[in-house]
Protein backbone atom coordinates (compact mmCIF):
# COMPACT_ATOMS: atom_id res chain seq x y z
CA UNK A 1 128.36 3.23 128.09
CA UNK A 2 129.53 6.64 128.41
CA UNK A 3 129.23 9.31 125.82
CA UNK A 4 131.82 11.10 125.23
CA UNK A 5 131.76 15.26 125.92
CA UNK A 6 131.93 17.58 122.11
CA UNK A 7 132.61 20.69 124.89
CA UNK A 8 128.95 22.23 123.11
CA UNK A 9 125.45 22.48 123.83
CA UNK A 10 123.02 21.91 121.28
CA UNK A 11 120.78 24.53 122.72
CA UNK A 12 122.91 27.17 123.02
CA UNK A 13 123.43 26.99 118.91
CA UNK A 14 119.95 27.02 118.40
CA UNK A 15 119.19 30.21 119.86
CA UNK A 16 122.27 31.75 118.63
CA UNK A 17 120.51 30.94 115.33
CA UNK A 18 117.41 32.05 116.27
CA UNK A 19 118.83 35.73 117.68
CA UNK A 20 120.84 36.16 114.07
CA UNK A 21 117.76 35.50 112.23
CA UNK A 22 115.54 37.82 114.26
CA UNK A 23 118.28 41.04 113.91
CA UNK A 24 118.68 39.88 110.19
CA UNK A 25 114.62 40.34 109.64
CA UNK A 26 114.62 43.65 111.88
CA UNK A 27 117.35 45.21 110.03
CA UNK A 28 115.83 44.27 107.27
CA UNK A 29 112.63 45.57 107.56
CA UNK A 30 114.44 48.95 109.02
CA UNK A 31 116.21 49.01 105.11
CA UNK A 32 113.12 48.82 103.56
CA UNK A 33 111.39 51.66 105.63
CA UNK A 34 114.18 54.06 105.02
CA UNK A 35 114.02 53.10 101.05
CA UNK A 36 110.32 53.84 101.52
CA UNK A 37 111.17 56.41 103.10
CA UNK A 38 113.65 58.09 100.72
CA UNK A 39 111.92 57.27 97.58
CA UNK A 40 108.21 59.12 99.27
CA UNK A 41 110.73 62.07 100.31
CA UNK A 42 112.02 62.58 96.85
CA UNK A 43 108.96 62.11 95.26
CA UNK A 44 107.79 65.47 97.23
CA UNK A 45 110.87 67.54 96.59
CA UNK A 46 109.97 66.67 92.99
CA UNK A 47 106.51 67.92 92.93
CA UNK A 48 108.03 70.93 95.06
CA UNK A 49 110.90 71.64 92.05
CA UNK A 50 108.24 71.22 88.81
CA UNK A 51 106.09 73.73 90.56
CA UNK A 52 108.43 76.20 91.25
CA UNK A 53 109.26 77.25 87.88
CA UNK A 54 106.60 79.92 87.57
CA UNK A 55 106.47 82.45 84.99
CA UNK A 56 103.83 85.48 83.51
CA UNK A 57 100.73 83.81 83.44
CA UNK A 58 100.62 82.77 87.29
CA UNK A 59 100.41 78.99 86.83
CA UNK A 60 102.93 76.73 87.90
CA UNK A 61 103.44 73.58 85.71
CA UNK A 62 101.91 70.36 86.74
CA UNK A 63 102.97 66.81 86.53
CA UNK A 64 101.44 65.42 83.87
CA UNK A 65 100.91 62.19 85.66
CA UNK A 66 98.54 63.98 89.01
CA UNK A 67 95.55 64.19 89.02
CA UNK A 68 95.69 67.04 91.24
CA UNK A 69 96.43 70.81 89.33
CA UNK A 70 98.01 73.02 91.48
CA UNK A 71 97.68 77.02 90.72
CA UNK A 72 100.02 79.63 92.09
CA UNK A 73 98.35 83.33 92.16
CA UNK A 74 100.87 86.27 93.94
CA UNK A 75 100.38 90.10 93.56
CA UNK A 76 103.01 91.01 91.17
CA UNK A 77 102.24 94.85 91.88
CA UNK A 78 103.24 94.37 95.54
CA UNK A 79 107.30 94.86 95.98
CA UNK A 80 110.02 95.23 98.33
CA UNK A 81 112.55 96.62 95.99
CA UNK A 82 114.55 97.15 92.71
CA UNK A 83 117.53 97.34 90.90
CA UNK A 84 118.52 98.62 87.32
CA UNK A 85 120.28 96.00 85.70
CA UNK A 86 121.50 97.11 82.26
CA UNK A 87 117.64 97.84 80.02
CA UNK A 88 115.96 96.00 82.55
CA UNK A 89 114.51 96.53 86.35
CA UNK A 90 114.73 93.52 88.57
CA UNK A 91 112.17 93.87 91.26
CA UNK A 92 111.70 91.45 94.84
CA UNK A 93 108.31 91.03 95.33
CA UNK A 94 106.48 91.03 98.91
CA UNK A 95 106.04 87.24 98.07
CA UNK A 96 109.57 86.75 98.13
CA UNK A 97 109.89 85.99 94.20
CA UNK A 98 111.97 87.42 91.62
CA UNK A 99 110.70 89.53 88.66
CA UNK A 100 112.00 91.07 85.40
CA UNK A 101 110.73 93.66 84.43
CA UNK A 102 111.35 96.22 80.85
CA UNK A 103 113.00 99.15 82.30
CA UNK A 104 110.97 101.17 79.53
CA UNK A 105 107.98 99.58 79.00
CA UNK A 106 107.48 97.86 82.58
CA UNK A 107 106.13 95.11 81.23
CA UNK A 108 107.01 91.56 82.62
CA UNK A 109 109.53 89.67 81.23
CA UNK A 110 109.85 86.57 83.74
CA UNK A 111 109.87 85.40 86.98
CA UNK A 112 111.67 83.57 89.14
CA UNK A 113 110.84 81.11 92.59
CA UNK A 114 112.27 78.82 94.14
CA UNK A 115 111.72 76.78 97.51
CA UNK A 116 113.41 78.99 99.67
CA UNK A 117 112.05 82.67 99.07
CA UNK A 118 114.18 85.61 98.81
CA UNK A 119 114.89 88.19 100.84
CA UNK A 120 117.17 90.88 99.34
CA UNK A 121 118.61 91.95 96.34
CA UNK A 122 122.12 93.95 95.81
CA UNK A 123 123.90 95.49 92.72
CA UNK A 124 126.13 93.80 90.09
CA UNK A 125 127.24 94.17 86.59
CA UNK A 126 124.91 95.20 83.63
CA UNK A 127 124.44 91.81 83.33
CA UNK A 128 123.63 90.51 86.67
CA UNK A 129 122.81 90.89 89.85
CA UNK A 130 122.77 89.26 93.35
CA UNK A 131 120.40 88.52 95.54
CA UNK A 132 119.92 86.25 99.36
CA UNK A 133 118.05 83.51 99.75
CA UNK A 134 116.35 82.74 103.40
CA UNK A 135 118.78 79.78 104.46
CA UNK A 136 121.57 82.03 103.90
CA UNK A 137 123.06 81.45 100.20
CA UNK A 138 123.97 84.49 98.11
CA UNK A 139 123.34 83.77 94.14
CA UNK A 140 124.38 85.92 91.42
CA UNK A 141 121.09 86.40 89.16
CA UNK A 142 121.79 86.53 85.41
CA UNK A 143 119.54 89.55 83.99
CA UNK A 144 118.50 87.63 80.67
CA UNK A 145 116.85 84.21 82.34
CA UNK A 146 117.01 84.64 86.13
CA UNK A 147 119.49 81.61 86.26
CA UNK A 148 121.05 81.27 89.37
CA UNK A 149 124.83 80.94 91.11
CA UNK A 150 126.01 79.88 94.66
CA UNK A 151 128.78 82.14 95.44
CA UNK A 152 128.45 82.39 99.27
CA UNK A 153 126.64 82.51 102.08
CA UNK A 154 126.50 83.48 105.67
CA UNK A 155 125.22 82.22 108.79
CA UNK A 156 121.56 83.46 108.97
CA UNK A 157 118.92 85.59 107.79
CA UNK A 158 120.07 87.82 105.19
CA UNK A 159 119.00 91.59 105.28
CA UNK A 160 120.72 93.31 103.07
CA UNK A 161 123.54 93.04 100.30
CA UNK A 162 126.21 95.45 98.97
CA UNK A 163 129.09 95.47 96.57
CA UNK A 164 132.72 96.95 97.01
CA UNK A 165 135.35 96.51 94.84
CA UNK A 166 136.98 93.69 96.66
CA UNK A 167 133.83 91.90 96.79
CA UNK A 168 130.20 91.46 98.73
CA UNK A 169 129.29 92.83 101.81
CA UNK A 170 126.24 91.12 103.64
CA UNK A 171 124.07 92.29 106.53
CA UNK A 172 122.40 88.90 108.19
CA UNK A 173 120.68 88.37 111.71
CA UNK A 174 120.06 85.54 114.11
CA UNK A 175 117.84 85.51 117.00
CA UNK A 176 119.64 86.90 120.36
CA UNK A 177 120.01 83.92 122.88
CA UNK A 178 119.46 85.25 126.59
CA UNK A 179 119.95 83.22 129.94
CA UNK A 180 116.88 81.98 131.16
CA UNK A 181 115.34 84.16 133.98
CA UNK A 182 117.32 87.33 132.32
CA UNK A 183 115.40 90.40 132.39
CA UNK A 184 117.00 91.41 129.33
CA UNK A 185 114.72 91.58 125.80
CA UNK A 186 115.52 88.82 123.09
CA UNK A 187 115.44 90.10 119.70
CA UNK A 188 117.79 89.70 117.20
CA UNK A 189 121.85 90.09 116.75
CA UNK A 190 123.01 91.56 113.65
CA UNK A 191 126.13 91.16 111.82
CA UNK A 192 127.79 92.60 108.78
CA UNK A 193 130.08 90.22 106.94
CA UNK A 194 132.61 91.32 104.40
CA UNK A 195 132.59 88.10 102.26
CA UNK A 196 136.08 89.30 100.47
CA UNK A 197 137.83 88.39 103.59
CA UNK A 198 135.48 86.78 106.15
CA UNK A 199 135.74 90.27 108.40
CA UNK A 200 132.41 90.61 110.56
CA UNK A 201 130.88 93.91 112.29
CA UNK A 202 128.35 93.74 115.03
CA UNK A 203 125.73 96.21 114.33
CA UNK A 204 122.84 97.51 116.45
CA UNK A 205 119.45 97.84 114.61
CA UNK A 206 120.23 98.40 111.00
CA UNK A 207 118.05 100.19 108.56
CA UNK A 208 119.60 101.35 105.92
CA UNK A 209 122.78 101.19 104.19
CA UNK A 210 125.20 103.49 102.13
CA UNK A 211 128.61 102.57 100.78
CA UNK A 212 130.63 105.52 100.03
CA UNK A 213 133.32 106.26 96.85
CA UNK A 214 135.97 105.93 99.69
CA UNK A 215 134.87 102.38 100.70
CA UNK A 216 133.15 103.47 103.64
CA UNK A 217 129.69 101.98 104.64
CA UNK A 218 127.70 104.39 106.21
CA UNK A 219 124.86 102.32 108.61
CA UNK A 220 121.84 103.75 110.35
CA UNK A 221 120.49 101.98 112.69
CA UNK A 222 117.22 102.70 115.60
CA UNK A 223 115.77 100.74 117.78
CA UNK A 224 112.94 103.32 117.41
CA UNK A 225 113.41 106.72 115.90
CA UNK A 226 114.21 108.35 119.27
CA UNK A 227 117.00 106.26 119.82
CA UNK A 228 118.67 106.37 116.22
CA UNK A 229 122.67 105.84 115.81
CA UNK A 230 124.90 106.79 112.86
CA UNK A 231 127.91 104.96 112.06
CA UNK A 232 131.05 104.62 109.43
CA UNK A 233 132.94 101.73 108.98
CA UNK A 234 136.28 102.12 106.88
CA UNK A 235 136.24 98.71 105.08
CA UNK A 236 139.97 98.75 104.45
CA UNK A 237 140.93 99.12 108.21
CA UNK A 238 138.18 97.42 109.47
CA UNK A 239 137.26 100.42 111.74
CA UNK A 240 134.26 101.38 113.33
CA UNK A 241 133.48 104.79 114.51
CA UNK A 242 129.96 106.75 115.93
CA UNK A 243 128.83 110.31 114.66
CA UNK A 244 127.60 111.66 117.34
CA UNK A 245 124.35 114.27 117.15
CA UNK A 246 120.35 114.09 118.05
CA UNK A 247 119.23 111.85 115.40
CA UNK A 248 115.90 112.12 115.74
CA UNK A 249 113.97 109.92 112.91
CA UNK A 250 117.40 109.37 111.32
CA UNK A 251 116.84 107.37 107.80
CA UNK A 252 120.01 107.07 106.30
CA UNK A 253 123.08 108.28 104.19
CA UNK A 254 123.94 109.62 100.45
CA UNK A 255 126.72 110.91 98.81
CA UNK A 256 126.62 113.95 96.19
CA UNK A 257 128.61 114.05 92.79
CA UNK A 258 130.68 116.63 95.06
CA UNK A 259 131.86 114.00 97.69
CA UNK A 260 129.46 115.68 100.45
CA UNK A 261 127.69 112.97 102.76
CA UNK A 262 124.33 113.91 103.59
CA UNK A 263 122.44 112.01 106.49
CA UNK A 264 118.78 112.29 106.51
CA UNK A 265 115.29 112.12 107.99
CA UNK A 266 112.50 113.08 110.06
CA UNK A 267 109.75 112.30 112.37
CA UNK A 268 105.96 112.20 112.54
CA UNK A 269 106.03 113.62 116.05
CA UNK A 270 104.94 117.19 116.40
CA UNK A 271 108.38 117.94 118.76
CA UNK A 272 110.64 116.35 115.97
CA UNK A 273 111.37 117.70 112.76
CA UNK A 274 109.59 117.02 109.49
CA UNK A 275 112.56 116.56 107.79
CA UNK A 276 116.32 117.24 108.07
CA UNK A 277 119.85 117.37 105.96
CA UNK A 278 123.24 117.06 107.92
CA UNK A 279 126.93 117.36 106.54
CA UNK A 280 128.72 114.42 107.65
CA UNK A 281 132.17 113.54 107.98
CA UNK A 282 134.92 110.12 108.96
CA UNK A 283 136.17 112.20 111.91
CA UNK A 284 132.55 113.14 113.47
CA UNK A 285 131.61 116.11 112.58
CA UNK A 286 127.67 116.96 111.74
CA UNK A 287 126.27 120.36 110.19
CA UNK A 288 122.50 120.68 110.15
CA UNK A 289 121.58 122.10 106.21
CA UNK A 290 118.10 121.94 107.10
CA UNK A 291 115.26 121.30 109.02
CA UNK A 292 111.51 121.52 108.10
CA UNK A 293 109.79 124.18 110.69
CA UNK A 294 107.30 123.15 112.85
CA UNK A 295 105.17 125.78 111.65
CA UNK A 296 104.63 123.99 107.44
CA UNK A 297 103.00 127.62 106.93
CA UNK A 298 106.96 128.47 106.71
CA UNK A 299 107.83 125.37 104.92
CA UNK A 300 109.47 126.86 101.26
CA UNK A 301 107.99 125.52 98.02
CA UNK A 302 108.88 122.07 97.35
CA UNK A 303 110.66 121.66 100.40
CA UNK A 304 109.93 118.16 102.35
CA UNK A 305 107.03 118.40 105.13
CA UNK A 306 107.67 114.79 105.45
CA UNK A 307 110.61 112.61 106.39
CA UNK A 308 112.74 112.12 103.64
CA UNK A 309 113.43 108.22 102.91
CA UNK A 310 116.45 108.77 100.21
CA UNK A 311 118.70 111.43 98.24
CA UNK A 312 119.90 110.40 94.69
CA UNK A 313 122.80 111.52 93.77
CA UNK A 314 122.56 113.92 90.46
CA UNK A 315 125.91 113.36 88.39
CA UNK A 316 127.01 115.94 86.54
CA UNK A 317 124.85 118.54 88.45
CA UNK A 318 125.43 119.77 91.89
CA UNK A 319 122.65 119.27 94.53
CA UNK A 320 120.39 115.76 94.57
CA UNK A 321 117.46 114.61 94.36
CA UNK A 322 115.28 114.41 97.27
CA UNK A 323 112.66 111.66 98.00
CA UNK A 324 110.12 111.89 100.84
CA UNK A 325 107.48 109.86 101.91
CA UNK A 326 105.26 112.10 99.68
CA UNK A 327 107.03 114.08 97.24
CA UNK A 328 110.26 114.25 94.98
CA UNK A 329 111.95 117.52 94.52
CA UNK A 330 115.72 118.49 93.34
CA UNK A 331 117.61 120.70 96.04
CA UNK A 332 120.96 122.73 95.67
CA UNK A 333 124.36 121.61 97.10
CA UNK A 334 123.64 123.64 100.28
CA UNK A 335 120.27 122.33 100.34
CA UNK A 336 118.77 125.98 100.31
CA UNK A 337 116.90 126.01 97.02
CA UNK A 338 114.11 123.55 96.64
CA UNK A 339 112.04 122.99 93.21
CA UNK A 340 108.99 119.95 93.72
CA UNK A 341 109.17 117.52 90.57
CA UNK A 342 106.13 115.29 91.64
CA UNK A 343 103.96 113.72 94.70
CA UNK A 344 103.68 110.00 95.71
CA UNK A 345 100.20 110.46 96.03
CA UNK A 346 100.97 109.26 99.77
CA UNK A 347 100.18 110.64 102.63
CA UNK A 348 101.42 110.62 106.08
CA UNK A 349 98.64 110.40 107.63
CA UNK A 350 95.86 107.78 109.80
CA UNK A 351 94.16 105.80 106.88
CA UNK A 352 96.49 106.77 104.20
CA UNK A 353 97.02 104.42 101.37
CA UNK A 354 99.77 102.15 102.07
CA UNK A 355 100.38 100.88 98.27
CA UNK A 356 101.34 104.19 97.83
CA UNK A 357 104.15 104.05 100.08
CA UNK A 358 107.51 104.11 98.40
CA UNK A 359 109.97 101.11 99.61
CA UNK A 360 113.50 99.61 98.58
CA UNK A 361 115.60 101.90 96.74
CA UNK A 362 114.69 104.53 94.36
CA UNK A 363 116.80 105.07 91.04
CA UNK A 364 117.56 108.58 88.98
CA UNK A 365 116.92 107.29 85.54
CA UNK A 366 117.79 110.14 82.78
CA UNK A 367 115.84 113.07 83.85
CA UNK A 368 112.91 111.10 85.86
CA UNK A 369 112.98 109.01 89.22
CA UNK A 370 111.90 105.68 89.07
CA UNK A 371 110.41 104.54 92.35
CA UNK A 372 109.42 101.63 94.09
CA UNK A 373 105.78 101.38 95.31
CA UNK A 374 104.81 98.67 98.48
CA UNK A 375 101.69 97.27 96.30
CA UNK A 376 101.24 100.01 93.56
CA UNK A 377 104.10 98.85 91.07
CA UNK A 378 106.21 101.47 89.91
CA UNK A 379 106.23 105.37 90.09
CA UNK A 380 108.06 107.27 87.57
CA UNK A 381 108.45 110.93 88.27
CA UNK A 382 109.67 113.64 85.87
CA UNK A 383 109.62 117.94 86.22
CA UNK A 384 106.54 117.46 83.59
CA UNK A 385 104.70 114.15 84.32
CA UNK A 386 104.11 111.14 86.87
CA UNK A 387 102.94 107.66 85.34
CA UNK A 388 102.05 104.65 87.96
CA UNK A 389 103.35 100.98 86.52
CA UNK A 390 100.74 98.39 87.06
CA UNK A 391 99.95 94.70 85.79
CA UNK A 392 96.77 93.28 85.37
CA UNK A 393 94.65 90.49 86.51
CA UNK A 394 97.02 90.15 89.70
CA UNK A 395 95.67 88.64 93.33
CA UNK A 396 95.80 91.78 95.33
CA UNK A 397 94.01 90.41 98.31
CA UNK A 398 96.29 90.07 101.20
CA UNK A 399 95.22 88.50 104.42
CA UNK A 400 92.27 87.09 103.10
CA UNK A 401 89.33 86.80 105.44
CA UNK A 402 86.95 84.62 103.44
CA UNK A 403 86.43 82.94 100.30
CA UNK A 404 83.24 82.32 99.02
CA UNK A 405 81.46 81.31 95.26
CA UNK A 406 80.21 83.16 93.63
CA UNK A 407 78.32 82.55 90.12
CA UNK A 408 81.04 81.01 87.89
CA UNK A 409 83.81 81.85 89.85
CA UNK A 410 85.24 82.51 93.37
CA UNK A 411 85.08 86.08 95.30
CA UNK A 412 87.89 86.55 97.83
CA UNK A 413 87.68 89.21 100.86
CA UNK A 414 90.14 90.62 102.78
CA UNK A 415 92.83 93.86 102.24
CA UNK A 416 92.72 95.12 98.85
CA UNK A 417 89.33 93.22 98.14
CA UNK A 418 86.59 92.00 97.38
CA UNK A 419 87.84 90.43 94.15
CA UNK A 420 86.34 87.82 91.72
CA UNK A 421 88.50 84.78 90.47
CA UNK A 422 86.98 83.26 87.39
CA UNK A 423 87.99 81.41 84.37
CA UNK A 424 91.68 82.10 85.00
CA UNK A 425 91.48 86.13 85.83
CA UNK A 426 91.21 88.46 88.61
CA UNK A 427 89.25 91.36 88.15
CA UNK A 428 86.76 93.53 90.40
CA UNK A 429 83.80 92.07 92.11
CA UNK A 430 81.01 93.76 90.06
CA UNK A 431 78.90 96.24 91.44
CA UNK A 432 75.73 94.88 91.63
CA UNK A 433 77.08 92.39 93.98
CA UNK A 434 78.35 95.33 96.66
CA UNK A 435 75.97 98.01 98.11
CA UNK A 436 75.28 101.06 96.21
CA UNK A 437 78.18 103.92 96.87
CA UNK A 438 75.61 106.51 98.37
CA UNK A 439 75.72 104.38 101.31
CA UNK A 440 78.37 105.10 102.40
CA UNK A 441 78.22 108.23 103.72
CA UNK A 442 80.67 111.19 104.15
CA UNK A 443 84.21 110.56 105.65
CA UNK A 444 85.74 112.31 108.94
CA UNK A 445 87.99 114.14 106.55
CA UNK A 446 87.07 116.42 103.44
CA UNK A 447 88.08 115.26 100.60
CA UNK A 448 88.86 111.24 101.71
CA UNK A 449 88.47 108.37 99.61
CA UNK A 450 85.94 106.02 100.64
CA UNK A 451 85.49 102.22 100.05
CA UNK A 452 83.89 99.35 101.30
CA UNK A 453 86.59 98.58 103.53
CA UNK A 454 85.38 95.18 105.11
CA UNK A 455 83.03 93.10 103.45
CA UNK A 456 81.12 90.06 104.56
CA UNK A 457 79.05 87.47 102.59
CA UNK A 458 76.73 85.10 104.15
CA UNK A 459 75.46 82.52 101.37
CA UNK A 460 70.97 81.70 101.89
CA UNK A 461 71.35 79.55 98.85
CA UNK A 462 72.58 78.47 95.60
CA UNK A 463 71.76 81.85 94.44
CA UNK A 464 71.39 84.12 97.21
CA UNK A 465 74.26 85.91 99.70
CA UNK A 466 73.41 88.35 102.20
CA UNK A 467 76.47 90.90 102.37
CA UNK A 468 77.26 93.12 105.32
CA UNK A 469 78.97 95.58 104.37
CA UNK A 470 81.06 98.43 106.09
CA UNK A 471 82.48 101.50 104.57
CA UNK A 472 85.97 103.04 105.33
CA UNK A 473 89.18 104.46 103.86
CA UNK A 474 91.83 101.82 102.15
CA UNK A 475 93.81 99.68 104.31
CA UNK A 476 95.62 97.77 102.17
């Protein structure tokens, strides 16, 4: 007897079923992976957030449910620059933190770090501030808790932020993209970006900024200091225009209570000069004012032998304030007379002390000059008195070179060491541990601080280290 046909094949059904149970299990197990996933991933950015609220006292906060504690140690006396907001200084450190700071006292009120560390600071209000983060976002920084606020950002790596009255102005960069096989360099492109109304500038090699009471930004830019370029951009026209002139070891522009534009500078190269002032104008023009001899025998009292890094503006006085890789002096509005109001205690020189060196901007305070020192705090200068700004107990060792134990505690070397780390404080590693001083010899120069510039310990036993020592000037 025939059977009749359904028009369907049992098998065929079967292994449909099969294939639809096999992709059910795979996407399945593909669900639970990325839930895995997501869950392990915000269990990180978790730890990452509750130990990035650090604050005086150097320790970040811990989970109470880890068994693993987690210290954060940074050199608080090591900055990149400052800003007077209202009765309070707010500093960037080399670490790429925040810090608050008394503006009288210079004591530490707070600190502030997050997961992306920042990279500039601008001017604000007396109340806040602003400062760029290294993805790109621009926050406004409240003065009285360091809380932050998105209110832009740009398209790379922010290097510098200003404020006109129509809003922020920030410099960025992004690496320069070359064919391949070009024999051109890479580097970087750099852009200026007017975040009032989205305008952008292409800019050269910028190193310093100045915006004018006109709403002009004056931008120096070098390559190296042979090849320095001045320009002016008029922010209202959206203009760009060169000042032509030999700009050797240009360092940037200032603008007196009178309106004058100075440009400014100097070289460490015997054919350059020292130090120079120009007149500068919108249209082009450039008058030299001065320029430090080559002969310093000739050099006037309290005139710069050094390249000058900034000129305050004095308001209410004429002339400025003059700051130079080693000294601060006051100068007339025709830059002829000169009186010195303090030294940096840096010099420009082969093994001269680097925390010395003054960075970010400097501020006229009253009648003294507060300045900003690369790993010595602050400096404040007056005509009668200079006082250094430092804080205790901070991890001054950069590029450590070894770590090593040492009785109850740990002894780091490297630049600015040896130091020992023990029971929760930095301090000096004591002297019977490093060779007596009157091996070290006399300097090359008269006069030059000596250290034990490069340390090594080699450990025998519990007990016993063998230390090599070698003597030089500061490095760090």
């Amino acid at each position: 007897m025939a059977v009749p046909d359904s028009g369907q094949s049992p098998a065929p059904a079967r292994s449909r079923a099969r294939r639809a149970l096999l992709l059910g299990l795979v996407a399945g197990a593909v669900l639970l992976a990325g839930g895995a996933f997501l869950l392990a991933y915000r269990s990180v950015e978790s730890r990452r957030d509750e130990a990035a609220g650090v604050w005086p006292g150097g320790r970040a906060r811990a989970r109470k449910s880890t068994a693993l504690a987690i210290e954060y140690h940074t050199d608080r006396n090591a900055l990149r620059d400052s800003l007077i907001v209202g009765d309070r200084l707010l500093a960037l450190s080399r670490a790429g933190n925040l810090l608050l700071f008394d503006r009288t006292s210079f004591s530490l009120l707070g600190e502030r770090q997050t997961r992306r560390s920042f990279v500039c600071i601008g001017p604000g209000d007396e109340s806040s501030s602003y400062a760029a983060l290294s993805n790109g976002a621009i926050v406004r920084v409240n003065s009285t808790d360091l809380s932050l606020t998105q209110v832009g950002e740009v398209t790379g790596r922010p290097e510098w932020i200003g404020r006109r009255k129509a809003g922020l102005l920030v410099s960025f960069s992004n690496p320069r993209r070359v064919p391949y096989g070009s024999s051109e360099g890479g580097g970087f492109a750099h852009k200026l970006k007017d975040l009032a109304n989205d305008r952008e500038y292409p800019l050269d090699a910028p190193n310093s900024f100045f915006l004018d009471s006109k709403d002009r930004l004056w931008v120096a830019s070098s390559r190296d200091e042979r090849e320095a370029r001045l320009q002016v951009i008029d922010l209202e026209t959206g203009t760009m225009k060169d000042i032509p002139a030999g700009w050797d070891g240009l360092q940037g522009a200032s603008e007196l209570a009178d309106g004058q534009i100075w440009a400014f500078g100097g070289t460490t190269r015997p054919e350059g000069p020292a130090s120079f002032i120009a007149r500068v104008d919108a249209s082009g023009k450039a008058v030299t004012l001065w320029s430090a001899s080559a002969d310093r025998a000739k050099i006037p009292a309290g005139a710069p032998d050094a390249p000058i890094a900034q000129i305050l503006a004095a308001p209410g006085r004429a002339g400025a304030i003059v700051v130079s890789a080693q000294d601060v002096a006051e100068v007339d509005s025709k830059a002829k007379q000169w009186k010195p109001m303090g030294s940096l205690g840096f010099k420009v020189q082969r093994g001269a002390r680097a925390d010395l060196r003054a960075v970010g901007r400097a501020h006229l305070d009253g009648d003294r000059v507060i300045l900003t020192l690369a790993s010595g705090g602050f400096l404040d200068i007056t005509s009668d008195s200079t006082h250094r700004h430092l804080l205790d107990g901070q991890d001054a060792v950069s590029l450590p070179t070894e770590i090593v134990r040492m009785g109850d505690g740990l002894a780091f070397y490297g630049h600015g060491g040896p130091l020992l780390y023990s029971r929760g404080t930095w301090r000096a590693v004591p002297e019977t541990v490093a060779p007596p001083r009157d091996l070290m010899g006399a300097g090359r120069n008269e006069g030059e601080e000596r250290v034990w510039a490069a340390l090594v310990s080699i450990p025998v036993d519990a007990k016993t280290n063998i230390i090599v020592a070698k003597a030089g000037t500061p490095r760090y």
